[in-house]
Protein backbone atom coordinates (compact mmCIF):
# COMPACT_ATOMS: atom_id res chain seq x y z
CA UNK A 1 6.93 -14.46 2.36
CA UNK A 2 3.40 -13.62 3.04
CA UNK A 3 0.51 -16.61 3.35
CA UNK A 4 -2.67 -15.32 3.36
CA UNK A 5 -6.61 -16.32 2.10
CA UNK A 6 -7.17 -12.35 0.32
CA UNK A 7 -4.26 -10.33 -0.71
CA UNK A 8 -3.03 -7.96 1.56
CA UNK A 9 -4.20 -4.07 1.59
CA UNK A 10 -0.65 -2.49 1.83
CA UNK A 11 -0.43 1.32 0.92
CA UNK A 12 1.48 2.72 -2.14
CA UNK A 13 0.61 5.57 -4.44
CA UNK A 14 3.37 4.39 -6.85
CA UNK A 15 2.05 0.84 -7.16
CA UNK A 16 5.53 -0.43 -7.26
CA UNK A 17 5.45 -2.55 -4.21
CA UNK A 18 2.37 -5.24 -6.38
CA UNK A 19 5.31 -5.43 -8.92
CA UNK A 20 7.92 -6.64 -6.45
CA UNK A 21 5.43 -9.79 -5.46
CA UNK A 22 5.40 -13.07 -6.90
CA UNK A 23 2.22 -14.07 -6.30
CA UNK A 24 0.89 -17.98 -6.13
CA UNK A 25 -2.71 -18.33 -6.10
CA UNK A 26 -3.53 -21.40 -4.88
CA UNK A 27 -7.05 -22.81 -5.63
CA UNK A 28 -7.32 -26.05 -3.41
CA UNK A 29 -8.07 -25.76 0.18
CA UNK A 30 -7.24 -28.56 2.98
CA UNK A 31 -9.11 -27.07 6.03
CA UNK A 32 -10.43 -29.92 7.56
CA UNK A 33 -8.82 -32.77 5.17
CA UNK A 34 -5.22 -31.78 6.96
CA UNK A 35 -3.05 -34.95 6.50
CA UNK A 36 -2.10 -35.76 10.02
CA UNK A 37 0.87 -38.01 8.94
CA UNK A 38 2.40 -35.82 6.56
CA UNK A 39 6.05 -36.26 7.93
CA UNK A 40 6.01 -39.51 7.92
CA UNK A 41 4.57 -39.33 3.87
CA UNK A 42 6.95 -36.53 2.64
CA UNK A 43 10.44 -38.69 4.39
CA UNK A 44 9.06 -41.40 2.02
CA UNK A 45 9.58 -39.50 -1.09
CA UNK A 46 12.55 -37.25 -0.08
CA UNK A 47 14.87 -37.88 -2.84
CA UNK A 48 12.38 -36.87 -5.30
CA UNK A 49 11.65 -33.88 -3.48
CA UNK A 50 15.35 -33.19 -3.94
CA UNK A 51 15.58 -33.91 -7.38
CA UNK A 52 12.51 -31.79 -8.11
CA UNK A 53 14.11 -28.53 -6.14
CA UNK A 54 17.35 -29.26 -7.61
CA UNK A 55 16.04 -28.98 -11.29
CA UNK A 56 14.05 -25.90 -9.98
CA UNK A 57 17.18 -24.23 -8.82
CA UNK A 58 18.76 -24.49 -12.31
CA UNK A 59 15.39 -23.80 -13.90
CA UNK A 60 15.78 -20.16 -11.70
CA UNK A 61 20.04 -20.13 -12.18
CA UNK A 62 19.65 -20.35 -16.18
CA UNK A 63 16.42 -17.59 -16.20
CA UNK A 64 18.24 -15.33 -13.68
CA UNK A 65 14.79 -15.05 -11.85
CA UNK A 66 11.26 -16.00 -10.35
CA UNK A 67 8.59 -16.03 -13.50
CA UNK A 68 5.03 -14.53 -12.77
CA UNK A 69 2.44 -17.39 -13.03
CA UNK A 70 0.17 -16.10 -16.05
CA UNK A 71 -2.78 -17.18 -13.61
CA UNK A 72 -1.28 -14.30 -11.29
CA UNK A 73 -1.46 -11.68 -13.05
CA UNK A 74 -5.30 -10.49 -12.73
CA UNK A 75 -4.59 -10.38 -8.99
CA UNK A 76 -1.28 -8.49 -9.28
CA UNK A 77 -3.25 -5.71 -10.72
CA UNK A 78 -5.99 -6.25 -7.98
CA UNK A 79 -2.67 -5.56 -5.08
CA UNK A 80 -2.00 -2.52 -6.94
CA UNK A 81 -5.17 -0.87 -7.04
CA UNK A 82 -5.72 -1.86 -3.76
CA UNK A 83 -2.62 -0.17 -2.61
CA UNK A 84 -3.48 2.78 -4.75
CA UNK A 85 -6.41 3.76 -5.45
CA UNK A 86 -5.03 6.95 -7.24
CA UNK A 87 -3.84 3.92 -9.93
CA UNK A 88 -7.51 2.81 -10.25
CA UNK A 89 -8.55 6.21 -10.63
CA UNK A 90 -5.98 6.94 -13.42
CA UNK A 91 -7.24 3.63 -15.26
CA UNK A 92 -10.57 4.17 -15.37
CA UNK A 93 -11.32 7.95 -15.65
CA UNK A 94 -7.76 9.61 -17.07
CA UNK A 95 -5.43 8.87 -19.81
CA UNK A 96 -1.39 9.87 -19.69
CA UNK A 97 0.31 11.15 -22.60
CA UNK A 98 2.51 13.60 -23.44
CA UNK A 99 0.68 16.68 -24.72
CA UNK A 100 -2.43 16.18 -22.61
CA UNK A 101 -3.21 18.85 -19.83
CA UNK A 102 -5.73 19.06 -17.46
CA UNK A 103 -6.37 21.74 -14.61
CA UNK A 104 -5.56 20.78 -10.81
CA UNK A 105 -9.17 21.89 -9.69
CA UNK A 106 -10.89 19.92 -12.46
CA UNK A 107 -8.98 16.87 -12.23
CA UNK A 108 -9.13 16.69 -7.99
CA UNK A 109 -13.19 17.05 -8.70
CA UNK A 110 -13.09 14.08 -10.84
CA UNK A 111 -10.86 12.25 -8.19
CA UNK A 112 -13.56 13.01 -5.17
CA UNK A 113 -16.31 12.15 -7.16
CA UNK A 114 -14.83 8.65 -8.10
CA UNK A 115 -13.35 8.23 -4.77
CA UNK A 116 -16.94 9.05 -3.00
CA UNK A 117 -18.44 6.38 -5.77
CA UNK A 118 -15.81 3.65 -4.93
CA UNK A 119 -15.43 4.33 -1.19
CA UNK A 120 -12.50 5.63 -1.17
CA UNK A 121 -11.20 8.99 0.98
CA UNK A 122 -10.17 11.25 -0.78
CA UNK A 123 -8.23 13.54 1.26
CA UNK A 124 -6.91 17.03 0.23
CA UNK A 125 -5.31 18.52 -2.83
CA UNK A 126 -1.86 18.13 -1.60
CA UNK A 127 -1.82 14.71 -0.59
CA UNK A 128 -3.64 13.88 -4.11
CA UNK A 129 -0.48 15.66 -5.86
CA UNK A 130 1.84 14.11 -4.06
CA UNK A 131 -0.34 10.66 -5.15
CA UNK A 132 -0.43 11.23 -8.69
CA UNK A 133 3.46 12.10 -9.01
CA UNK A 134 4.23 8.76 -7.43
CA UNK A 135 1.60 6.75 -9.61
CA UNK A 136 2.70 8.97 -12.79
CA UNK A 137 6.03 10.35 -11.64
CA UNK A 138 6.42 11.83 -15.41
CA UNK A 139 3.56 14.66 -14.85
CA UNK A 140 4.31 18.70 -14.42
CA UNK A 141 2.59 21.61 -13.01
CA UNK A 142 2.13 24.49 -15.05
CA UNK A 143 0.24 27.71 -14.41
CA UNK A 144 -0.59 28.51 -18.74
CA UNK A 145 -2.62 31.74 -19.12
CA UNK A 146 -6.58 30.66 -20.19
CA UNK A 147 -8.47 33.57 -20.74
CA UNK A 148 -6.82 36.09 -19.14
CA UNK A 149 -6.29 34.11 -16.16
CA UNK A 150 -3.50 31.59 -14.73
CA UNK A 151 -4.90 28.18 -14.19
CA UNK A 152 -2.77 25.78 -12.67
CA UNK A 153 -2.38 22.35 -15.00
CA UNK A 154 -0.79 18.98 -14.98
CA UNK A 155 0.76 18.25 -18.14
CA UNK A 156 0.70 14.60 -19.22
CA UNK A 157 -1.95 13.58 -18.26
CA UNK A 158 -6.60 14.37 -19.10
CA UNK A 159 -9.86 13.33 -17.79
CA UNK A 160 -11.07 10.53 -20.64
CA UNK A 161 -13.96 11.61 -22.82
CA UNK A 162 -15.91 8.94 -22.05
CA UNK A 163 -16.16 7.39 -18.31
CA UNK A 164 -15.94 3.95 -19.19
């Protein structure tokens, strides 16, 4: 469990890690209305706190788990591009497909220019690769012939047409 006022900035190309939280976003804020006799309110209504988490347990035993709050899911998108900004990247500027091909050099200029736009580092070529396989595990590298000359290529995935 993790309580905090701006969602954490936890590193991972894949974005797998945003899927694994269940995220509560919680709009009302005590600080400085704290209820100092809280206790002594809650003892009060213990068996309907009991009742409540007992219909809550069977609620989660009969779905056979935790249910995403719709008002979540904005910010579980927000977690993942802020754990990967390679994700980000792919949204905005690329689309994955079978079929579609782009070359290395072309598509690591397109990833420092957006990174140096959204101030992001960029690093080198190699950590990029390694990057995009865990956002888009599904990619290749090929080396195809292009005029005479060997260009090396992902497969799967292109630079959009447009830059949205």
């Amino acid at each position: 469990m993790i309580l905090t006022n701006e969602l954490p900035n936890i590193a991972d190309a894949s974005g797998a890690l945003a899927g694994r939280y269940l995220l509560l976003r919680l709009t009302k804020s005590f600080y400085g209305k704290e209820e100092q006799q809280l206790f002594e309110a809650l003892v009060k209504e213990l068996p309907g706190i009991l009742s409540w988490a007992l219909d809550g347990w069977d609620r989660l035993q009969n779905h056979g788990h935790f249910i995403q709050p719709p008002s979540s899911v904005d910010f579980i998108r927000q977690l993942e591009e802020l754990g990967s900004p390679i994700l980000a990247f792919i949204r905005q500027r690329c689309e994955v497909a079978p079929g579609y091909s782009v070359a290395i050099d072309t598509l690591f200029k397109a990833w420092q220019t957006w990174c140096a736009s959204n101030g992001h580092r960029f690093g080198d070529s190699q950590s990029f690769g390694r990057d995009l396989h865990a956002a888009c595990p599904g990619l290749n590298v090929t080396q195809p012939r292009i005029n005479g000359k060997q260009i090396r290529t992902y497969q799967g995935i292109r630079l959009r047409s447009d830059t949205r």
